[in-house]
C-alpha atoms as a PDB file:
ATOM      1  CA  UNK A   1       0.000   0.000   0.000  1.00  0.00           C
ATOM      2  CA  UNK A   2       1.690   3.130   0.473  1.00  0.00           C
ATOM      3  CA  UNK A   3       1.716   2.060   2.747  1.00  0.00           C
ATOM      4  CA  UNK A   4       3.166   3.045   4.931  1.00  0.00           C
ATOM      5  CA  UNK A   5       5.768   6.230   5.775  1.00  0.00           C
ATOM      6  CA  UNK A   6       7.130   4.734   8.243  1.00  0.00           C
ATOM      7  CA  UNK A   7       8.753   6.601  11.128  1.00  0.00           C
ATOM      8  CA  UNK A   8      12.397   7.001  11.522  1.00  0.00           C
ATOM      9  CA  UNK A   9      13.322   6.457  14.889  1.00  0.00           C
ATOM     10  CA  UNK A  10      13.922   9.692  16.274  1.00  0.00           C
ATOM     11  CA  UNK A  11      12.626  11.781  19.393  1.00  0.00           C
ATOM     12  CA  UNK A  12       9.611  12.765  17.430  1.00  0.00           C
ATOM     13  CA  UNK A  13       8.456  10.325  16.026  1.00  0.00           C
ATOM     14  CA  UNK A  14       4.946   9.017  17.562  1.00  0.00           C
ATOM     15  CA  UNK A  15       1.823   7.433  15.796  1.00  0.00           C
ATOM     16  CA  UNK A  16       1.451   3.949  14.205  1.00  0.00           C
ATOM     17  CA  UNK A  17       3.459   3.251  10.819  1.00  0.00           C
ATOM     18  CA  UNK A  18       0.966   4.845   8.312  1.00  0.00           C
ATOM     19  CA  UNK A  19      -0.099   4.154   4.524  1.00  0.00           C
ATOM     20  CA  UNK A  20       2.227   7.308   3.182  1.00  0.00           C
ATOM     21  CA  UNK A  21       4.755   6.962   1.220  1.00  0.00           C
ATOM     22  CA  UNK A  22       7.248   9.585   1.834  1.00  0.00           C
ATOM     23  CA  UNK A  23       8.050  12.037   4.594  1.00  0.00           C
ATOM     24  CA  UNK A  24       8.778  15.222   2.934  1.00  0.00           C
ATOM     25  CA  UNK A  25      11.774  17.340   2.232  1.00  0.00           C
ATOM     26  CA  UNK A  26      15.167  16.972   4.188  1.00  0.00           C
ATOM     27  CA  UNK A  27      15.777  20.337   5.574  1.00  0.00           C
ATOM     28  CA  UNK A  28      19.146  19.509   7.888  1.00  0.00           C
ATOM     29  CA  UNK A  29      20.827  17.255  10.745  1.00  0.00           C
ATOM     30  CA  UNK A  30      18.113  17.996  13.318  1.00  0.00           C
ATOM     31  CA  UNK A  31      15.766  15.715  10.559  1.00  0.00           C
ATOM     32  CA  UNK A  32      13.210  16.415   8.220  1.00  0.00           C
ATOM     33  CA  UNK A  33       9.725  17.544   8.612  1.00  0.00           C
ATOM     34  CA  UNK A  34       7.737  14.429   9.129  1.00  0.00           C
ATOM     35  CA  UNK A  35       3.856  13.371   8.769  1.00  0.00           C
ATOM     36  CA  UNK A  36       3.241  12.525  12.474  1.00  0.00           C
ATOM     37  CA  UNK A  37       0.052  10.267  12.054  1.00  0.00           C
ATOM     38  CA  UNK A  38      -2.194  10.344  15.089  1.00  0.00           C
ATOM     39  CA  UNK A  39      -5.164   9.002  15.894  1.00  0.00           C
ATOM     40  CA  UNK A  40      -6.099   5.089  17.132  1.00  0.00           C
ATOM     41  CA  UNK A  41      -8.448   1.919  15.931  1.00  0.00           C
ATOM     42  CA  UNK A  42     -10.535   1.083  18.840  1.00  0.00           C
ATOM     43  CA  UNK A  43      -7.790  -2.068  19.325  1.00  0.00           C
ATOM     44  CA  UNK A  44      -4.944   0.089  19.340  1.00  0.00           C
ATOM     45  CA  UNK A  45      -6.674   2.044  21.957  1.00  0.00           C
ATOM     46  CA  UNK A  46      -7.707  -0.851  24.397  1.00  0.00           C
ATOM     47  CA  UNK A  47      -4.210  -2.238  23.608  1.00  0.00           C
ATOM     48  CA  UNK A  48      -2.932   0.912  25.229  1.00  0.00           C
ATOM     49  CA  UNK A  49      -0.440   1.427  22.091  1.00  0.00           C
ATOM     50  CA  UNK A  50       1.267   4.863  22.652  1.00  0.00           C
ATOM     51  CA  UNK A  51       1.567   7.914  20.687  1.00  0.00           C
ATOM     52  CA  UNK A  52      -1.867   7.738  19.257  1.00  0.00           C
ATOM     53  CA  UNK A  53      -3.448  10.988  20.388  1.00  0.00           C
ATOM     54  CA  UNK A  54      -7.107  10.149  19.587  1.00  0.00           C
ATOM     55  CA  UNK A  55      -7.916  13.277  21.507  1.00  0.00           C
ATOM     56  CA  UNK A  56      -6.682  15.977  18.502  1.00  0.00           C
ATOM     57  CA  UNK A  57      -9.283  14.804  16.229  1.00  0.00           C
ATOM     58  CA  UNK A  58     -13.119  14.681  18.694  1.00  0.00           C
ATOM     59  CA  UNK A  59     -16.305  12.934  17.757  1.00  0.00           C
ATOM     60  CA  UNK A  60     -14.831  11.264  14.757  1.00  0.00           C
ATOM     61  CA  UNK A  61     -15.311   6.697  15.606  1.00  0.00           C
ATOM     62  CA  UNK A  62     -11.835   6.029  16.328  1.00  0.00           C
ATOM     63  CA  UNK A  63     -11.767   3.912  12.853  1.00  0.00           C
ATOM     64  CA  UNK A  64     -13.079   7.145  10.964  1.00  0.00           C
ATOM     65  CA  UNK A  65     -10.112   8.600  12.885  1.00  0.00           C
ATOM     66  CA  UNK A  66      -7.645   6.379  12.205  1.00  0.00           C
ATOM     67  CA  UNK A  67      -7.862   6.566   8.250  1.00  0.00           C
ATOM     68  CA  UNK A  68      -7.757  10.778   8.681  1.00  0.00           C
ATOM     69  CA  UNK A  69      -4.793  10.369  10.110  1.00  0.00           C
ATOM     70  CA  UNK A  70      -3.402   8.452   7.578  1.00  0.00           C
ATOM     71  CA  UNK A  71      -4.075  11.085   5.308  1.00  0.00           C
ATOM     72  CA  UNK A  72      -2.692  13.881   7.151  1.00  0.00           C
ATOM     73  CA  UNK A  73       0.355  11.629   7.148  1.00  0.00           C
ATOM     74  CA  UNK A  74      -0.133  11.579   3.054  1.00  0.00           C
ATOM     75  CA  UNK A  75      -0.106  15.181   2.291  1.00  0.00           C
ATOM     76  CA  UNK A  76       4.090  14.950   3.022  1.00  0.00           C
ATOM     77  CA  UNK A  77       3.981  12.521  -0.401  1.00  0.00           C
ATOM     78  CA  UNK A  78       4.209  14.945  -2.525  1.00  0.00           C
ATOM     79  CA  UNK A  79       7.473  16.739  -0.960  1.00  0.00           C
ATOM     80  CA  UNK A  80      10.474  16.586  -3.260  1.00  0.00           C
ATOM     81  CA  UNK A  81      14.706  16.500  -2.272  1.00  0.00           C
ATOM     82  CA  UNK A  82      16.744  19.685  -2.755  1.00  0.00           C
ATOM     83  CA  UNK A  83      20.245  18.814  -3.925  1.00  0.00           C
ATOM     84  CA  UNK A  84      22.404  19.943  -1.414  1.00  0.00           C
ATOM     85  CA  UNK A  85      25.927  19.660  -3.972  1.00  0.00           C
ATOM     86  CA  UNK A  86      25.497  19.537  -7.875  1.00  0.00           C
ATOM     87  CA  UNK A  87      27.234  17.031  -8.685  1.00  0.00           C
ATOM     88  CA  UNK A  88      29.427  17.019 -11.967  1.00  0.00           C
ATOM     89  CA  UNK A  89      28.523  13.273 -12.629  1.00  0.00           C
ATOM     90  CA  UNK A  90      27.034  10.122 -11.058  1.00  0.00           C
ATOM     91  CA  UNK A  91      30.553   9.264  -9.936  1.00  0.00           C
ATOM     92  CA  UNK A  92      31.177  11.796  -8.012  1.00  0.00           C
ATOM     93  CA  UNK A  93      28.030  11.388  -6.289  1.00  0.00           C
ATOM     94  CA  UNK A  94      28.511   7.576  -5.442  1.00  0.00           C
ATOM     95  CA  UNK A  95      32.208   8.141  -4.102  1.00  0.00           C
ATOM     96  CA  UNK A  96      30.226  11.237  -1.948  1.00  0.00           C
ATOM     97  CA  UNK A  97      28.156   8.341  -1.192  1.00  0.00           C
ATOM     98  CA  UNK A  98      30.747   5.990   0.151  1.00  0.00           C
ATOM     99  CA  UNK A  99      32.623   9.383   2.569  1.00  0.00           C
ATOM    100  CA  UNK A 100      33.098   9.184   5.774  1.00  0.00           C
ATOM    101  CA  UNK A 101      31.355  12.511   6.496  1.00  0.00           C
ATOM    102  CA  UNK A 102      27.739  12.317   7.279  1.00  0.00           C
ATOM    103  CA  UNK A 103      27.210  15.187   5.389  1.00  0.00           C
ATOM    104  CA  UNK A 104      28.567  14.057   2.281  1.00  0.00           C
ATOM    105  CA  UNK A 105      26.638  10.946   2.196  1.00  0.00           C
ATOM    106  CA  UNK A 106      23.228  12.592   2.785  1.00  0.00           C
ATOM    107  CA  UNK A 107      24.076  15.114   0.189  1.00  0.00           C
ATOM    108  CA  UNK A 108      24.636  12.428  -2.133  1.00  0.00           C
ATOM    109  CA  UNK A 109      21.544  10.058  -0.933  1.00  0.00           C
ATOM    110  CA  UNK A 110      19.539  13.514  -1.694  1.00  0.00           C
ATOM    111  CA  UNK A 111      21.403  14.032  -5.421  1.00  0.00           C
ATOM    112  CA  UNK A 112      20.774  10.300  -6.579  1.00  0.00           C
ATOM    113  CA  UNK A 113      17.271  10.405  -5.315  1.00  0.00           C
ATOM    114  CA  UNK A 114      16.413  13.201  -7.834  1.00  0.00           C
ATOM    115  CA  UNK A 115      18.423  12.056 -10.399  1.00  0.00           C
ATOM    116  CA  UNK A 116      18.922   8.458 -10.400  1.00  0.00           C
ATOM    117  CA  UNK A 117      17.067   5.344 -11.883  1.00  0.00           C
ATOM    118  CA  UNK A 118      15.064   2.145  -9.615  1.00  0.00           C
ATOM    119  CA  UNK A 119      18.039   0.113 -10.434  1.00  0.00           C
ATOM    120  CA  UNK A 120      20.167   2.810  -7.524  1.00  0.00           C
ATOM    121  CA  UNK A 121      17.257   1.842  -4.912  1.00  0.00           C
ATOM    122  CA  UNK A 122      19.639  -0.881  -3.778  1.00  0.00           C
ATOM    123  CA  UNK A 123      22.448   1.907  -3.177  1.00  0.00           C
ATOM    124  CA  UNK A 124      20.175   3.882  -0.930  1.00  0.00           C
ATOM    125  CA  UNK A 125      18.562   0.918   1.119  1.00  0.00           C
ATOM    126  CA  UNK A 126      22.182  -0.078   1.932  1.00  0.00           C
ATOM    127  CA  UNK A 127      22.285   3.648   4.032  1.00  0.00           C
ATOM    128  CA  UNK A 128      18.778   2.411   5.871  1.00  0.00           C
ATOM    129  CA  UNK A 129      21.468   0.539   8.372  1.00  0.00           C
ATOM    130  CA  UNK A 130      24.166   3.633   8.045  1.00  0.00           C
ATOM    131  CA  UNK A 131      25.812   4.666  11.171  1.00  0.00           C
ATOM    132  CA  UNK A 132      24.336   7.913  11.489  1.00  0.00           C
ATOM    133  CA  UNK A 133      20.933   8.327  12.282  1.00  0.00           C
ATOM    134  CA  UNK A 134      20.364  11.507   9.865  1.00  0.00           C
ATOM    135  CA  UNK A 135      21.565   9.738   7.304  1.00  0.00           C
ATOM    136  CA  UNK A 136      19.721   6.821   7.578  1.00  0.00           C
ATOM    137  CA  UNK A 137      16.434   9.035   7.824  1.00  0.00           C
ATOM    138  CA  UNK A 138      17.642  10.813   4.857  1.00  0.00           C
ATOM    139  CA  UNK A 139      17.931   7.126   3.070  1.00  0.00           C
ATOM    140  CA  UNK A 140      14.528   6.579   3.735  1.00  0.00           C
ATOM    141  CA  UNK A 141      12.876   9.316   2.592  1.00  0.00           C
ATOM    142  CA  UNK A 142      15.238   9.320  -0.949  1.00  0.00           C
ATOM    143  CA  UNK A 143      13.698   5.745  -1.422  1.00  0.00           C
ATOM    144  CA  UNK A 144      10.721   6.995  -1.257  1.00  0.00           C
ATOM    145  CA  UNK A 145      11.782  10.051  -4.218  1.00  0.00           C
ATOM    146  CA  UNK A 146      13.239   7.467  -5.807  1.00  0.00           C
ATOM    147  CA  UNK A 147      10.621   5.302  -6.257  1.00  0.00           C
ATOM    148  CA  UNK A 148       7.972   8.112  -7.135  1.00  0.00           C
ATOM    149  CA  UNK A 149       9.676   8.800 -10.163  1.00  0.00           C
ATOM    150  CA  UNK A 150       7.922   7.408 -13.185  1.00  0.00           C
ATOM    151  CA  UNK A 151       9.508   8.502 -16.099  1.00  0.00           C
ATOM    152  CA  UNK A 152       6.383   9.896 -17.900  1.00  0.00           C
ATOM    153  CA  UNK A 153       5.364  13.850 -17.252  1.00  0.00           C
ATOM    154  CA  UNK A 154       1.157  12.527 -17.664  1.00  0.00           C
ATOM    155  CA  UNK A 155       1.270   9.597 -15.065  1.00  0.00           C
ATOM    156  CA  UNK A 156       3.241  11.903 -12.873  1.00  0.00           C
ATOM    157  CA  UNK A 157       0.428  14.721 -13.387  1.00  0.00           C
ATOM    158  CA  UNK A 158      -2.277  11.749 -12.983  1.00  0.00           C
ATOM    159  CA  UNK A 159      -0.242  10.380  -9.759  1.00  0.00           C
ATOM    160  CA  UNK A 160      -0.433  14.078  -7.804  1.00  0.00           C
ATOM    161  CA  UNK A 161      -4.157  14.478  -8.894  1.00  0.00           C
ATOM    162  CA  UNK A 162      -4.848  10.850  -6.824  1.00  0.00           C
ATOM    163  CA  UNK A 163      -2.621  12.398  -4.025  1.00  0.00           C
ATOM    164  CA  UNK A 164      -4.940  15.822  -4.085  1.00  0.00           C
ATOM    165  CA  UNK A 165      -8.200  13.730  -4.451  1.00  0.00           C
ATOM    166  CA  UNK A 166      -7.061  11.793  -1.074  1.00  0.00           C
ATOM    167  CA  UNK A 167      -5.819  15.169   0.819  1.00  0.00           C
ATOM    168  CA  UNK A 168     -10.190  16.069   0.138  1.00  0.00           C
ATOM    169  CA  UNK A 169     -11.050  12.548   1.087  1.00  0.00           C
ATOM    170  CA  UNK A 170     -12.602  11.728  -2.189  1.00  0.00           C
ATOM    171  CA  UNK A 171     -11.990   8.542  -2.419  1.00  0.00           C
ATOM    172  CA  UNK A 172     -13.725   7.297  -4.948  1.00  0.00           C
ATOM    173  CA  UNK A 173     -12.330   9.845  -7.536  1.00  0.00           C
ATOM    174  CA  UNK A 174      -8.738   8.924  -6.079  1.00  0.00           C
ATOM    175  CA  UNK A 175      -9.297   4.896  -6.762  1.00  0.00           C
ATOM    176  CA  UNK A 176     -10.535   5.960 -10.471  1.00  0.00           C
ATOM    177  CA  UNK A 177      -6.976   8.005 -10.694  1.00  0.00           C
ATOM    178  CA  UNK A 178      -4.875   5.738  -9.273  1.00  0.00           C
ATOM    179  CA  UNK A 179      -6.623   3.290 -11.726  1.00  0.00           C
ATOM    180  CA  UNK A 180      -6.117   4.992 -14.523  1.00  0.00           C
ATOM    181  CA  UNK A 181      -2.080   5.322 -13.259  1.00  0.00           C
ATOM    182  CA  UNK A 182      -1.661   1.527 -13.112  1.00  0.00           C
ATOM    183  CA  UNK A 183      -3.657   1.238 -16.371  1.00  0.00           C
ATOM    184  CA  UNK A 184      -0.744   3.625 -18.018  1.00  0.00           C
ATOM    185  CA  UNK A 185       2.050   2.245 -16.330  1.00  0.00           C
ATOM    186  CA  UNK A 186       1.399  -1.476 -15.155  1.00  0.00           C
ATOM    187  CA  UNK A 187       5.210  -1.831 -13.913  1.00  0.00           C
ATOM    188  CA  UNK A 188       5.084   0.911 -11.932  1.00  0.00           C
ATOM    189  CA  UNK A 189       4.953  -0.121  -8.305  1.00  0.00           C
ATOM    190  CA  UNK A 190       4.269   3.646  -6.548  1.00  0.00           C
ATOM    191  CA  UNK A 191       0.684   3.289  -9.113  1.00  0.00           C
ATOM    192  CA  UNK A 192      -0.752  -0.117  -7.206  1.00  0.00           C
ATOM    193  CA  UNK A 193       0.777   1.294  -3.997  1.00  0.00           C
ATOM    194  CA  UNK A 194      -1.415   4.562  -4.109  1.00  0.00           C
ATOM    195  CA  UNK A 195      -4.250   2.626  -4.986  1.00  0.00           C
ATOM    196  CA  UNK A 196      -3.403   0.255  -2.206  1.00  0.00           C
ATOM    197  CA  UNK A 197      -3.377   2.843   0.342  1.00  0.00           C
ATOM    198  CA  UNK A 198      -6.952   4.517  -0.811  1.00  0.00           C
ATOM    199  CA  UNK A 199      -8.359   1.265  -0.993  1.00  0.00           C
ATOM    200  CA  UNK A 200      -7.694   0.783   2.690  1.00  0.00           C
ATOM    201  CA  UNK A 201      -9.149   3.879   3.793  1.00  0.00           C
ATOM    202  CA  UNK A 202     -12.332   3.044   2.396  1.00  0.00           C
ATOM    203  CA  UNK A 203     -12.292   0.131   3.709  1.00  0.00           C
ATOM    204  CA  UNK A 204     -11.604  -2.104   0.832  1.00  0.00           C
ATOM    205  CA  UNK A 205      -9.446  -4.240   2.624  1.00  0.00           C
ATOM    206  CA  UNK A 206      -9.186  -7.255   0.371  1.00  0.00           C
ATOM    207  CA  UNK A 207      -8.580  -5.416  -2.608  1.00  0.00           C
ATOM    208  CA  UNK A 208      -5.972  -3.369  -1.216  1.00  0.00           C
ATOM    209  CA  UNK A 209      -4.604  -6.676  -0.559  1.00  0.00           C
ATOM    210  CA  UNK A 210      -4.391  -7.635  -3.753  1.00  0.00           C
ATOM    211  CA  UNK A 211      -2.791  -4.323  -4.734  1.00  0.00           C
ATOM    212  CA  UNK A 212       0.041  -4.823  -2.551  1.00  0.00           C
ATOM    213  CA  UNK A 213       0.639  -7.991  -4.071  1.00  0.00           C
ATOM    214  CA  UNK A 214       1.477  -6.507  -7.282  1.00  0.00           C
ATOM    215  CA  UNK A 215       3.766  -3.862  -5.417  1.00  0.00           C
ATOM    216  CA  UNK A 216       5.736  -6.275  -3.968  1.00  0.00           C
ATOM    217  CA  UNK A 217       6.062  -8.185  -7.855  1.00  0.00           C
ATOM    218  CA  UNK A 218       7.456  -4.987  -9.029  1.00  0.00           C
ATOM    219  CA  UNK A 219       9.483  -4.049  -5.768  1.00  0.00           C
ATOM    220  CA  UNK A 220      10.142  -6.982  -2.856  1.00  0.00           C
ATOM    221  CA  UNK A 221      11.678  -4.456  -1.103  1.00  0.00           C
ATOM    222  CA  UNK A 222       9.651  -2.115  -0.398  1.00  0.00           C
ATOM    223  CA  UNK A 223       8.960  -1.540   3.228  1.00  0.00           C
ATOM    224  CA  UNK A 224       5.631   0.347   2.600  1.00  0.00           C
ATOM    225  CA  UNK A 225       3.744  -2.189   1.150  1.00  0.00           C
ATOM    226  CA  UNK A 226       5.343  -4.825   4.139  1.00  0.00           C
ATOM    227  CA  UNK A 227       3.986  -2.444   6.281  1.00  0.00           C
ATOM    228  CA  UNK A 228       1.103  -2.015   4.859  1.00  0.00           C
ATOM    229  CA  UNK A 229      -0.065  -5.573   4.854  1.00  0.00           C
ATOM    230  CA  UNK A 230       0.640  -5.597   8.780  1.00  0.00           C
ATOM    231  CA  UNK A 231      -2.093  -2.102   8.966  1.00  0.00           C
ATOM    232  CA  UNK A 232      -4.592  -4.726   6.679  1.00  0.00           C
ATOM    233  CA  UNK A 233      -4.470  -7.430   8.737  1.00  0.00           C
ATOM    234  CA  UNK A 234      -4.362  -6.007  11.770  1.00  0.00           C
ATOM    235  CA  UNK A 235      -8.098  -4.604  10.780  1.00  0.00           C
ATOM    236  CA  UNK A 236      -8.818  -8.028   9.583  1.00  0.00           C
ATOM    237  CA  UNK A 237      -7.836  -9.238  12.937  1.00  0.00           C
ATOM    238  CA  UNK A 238      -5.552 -11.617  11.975  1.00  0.00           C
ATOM    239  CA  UNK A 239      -2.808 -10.477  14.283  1.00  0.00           C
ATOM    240  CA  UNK A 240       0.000 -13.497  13.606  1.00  0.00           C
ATOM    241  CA  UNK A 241      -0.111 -12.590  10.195  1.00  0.00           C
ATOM    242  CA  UNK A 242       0.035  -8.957  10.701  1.00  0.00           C
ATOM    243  CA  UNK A 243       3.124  -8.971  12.886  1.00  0.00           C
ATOM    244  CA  UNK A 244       4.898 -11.465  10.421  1.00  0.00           C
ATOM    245  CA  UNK A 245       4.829  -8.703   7.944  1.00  0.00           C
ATOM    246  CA  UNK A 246       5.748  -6.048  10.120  1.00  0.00           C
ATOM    247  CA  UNK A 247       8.450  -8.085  10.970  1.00  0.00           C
ATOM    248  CA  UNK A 248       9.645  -8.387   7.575  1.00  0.00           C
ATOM    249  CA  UNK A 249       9.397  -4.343   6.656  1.00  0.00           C
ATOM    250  CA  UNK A 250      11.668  -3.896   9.843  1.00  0.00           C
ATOM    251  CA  UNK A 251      14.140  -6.332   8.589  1.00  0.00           C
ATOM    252  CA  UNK A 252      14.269  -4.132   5.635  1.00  0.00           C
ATOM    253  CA  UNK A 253      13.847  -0.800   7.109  1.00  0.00           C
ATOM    254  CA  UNK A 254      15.249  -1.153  10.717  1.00  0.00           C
ATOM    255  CA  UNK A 255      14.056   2.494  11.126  1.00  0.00           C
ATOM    256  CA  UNK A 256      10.436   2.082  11.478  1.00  0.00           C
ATOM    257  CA  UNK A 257      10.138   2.789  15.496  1.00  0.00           C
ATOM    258  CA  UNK A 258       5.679   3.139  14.822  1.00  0.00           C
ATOM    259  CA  UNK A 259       5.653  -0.726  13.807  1.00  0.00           C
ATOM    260  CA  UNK A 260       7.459  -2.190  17.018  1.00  0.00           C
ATOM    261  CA  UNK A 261       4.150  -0.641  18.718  1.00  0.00           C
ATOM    262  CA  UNK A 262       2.222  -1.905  16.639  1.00  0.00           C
ATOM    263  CA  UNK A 263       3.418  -5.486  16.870  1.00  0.00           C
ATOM    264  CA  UNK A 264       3.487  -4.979  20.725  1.00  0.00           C
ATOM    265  CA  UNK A 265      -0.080  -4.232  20.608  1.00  0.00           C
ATOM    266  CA  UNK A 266      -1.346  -7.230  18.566  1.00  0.00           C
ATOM    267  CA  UNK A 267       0.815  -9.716  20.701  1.00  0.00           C
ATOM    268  CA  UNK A 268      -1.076  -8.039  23.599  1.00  0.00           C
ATOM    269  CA  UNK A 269      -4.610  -8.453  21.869  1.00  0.00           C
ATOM    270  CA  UNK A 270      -2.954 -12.480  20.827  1.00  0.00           C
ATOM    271  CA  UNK A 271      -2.370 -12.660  24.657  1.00  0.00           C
ATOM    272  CA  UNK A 272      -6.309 -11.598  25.161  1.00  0.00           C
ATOM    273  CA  UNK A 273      -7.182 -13.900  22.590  1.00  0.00           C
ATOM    274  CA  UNK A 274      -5.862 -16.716  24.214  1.00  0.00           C
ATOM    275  CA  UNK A 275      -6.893 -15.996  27.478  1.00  0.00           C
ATOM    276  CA  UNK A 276     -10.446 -15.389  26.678  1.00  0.00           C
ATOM    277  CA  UNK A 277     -10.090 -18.975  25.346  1.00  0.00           C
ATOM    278  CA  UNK A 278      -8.299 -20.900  27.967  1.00  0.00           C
END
């Protein structure tokens, strides 16, 4: 799905991983701006997760609540990387890349995400487990650049009018966009991920299923769509399965602090489960 922006472990971040795929623009070492989804399901709630403040958004059913959230986290997608260094060629940018300087390396992360291709994705998910923690939230967020890049001006046009369509919670007009994106470009992962991630917020939980299956065909590493299936079957209630996938985005993306809540509260409701049985 888009699943998911994921939080980079940092001071601020609080909120459940959320169906967003990027965090905005890198502005400097203190971190970039980030989508701070808030809100709770009714079992997040009773599971006592933290860092869902259910209180900023009254008289809205906590799952109503839930899915605004998630878009408030979305309206970050759209955010794009300034270059910090212009660099001569993609060489110099890759030997940046490989510095010792923290600096260096997020300049370069920043550079390739703007202009590089979806074969460099496995350059940047390499700096997801960098030594430095701005780096590593600078990785993240040039994945998700990186990925959003199409390579045709009218499916990137189409792609933003789905993304403005979800910010006013028309959700119907953003599945018929999003449609019409993965009708264009089939191979296109970001396409079925949008679509995944609207599908879930109405509520179309099966088909956003299936959407995330053809994410992962076009990209088995992406960490949004792992996460995503853990936020769908959560819902569904089938909490085994939905830490085993948010247990599989972490082992991609170590830097996703909202899913080890999450999994902590569906072991909790497991451990209800299986009292209530005994």
């Amino acid at each position: 799905m888009e699943i998911l922006v994921e939080h980079t472990k940092s001071p601020d971040a609080r909120g459940p991983s959320c169906l967003a795929e990027g965090a905005g623009v890198v502005n400097g070492r203190d971190g970039a701006p980030k989508a701070d989804a808030k809100g709770a399901d009714a079992r997040l709630r009773d599971a006592n997760a933290r860092g869902m403040l259910a209180s900023e958004v009254p008289r809205m059913p906590f799952r109503t609540m839930f899915r605004f959230s998630l878009l408030i986290a979305l309206l970050a997608a759209t955010g794009a990387f300034a270059d910090g260094r212009d660099y001569a060629t993609r060489a110099d940018a890759l030997k940046a890349l490989a510095s010792s300087d923290a600096d260096q390396r997020a300049e370069a992360l920043a550079w390739i995400a703007n202009h590089g291709t979806p074969a460099d994705g496995a350059l940047l998910q390499k700096r997801l487990s960098d030594e430095n923690a701005y780096v590593r939230n600078v990785a993240e967020q040039a994945l998700w650049q990186l990925w959003g890049h199409s390579g045709d001006a009218e499916v990137d046009a189409l792609l933003a009018r789905g993304v403005e369509q979800m910010r006013a919670q028309q959700l119907d007009e953003a599945i018929a966009t999003f449609s019409e994106v993965v009708r264009r470009s089939p191979d296109f992962a970001v396409g079925w991920n949008k679509r995944a991630t609207v599908l879930y917020l109405a509520g179309e939980y099966r088909k956003s299923l299936a959407d995330c299956d053809e994410v992962m065909k076009r990209n088995p590493l992406h960490f949004g769509a792992l996460s995503g299936y853990g936020q769908i079957y959560f819902q569904l209630e089938q909490y085994e399965k939905a830490i085993e996938y948010w247990e599989r985005a972490l082992r991609v993306n170590p830097n996703l602090a909202g899913i080890e809540r999450n999994i902590e509260a569906a072991r909790e409701l497991i451990a209800q489960r299986q009292g209530h049985s005994a």
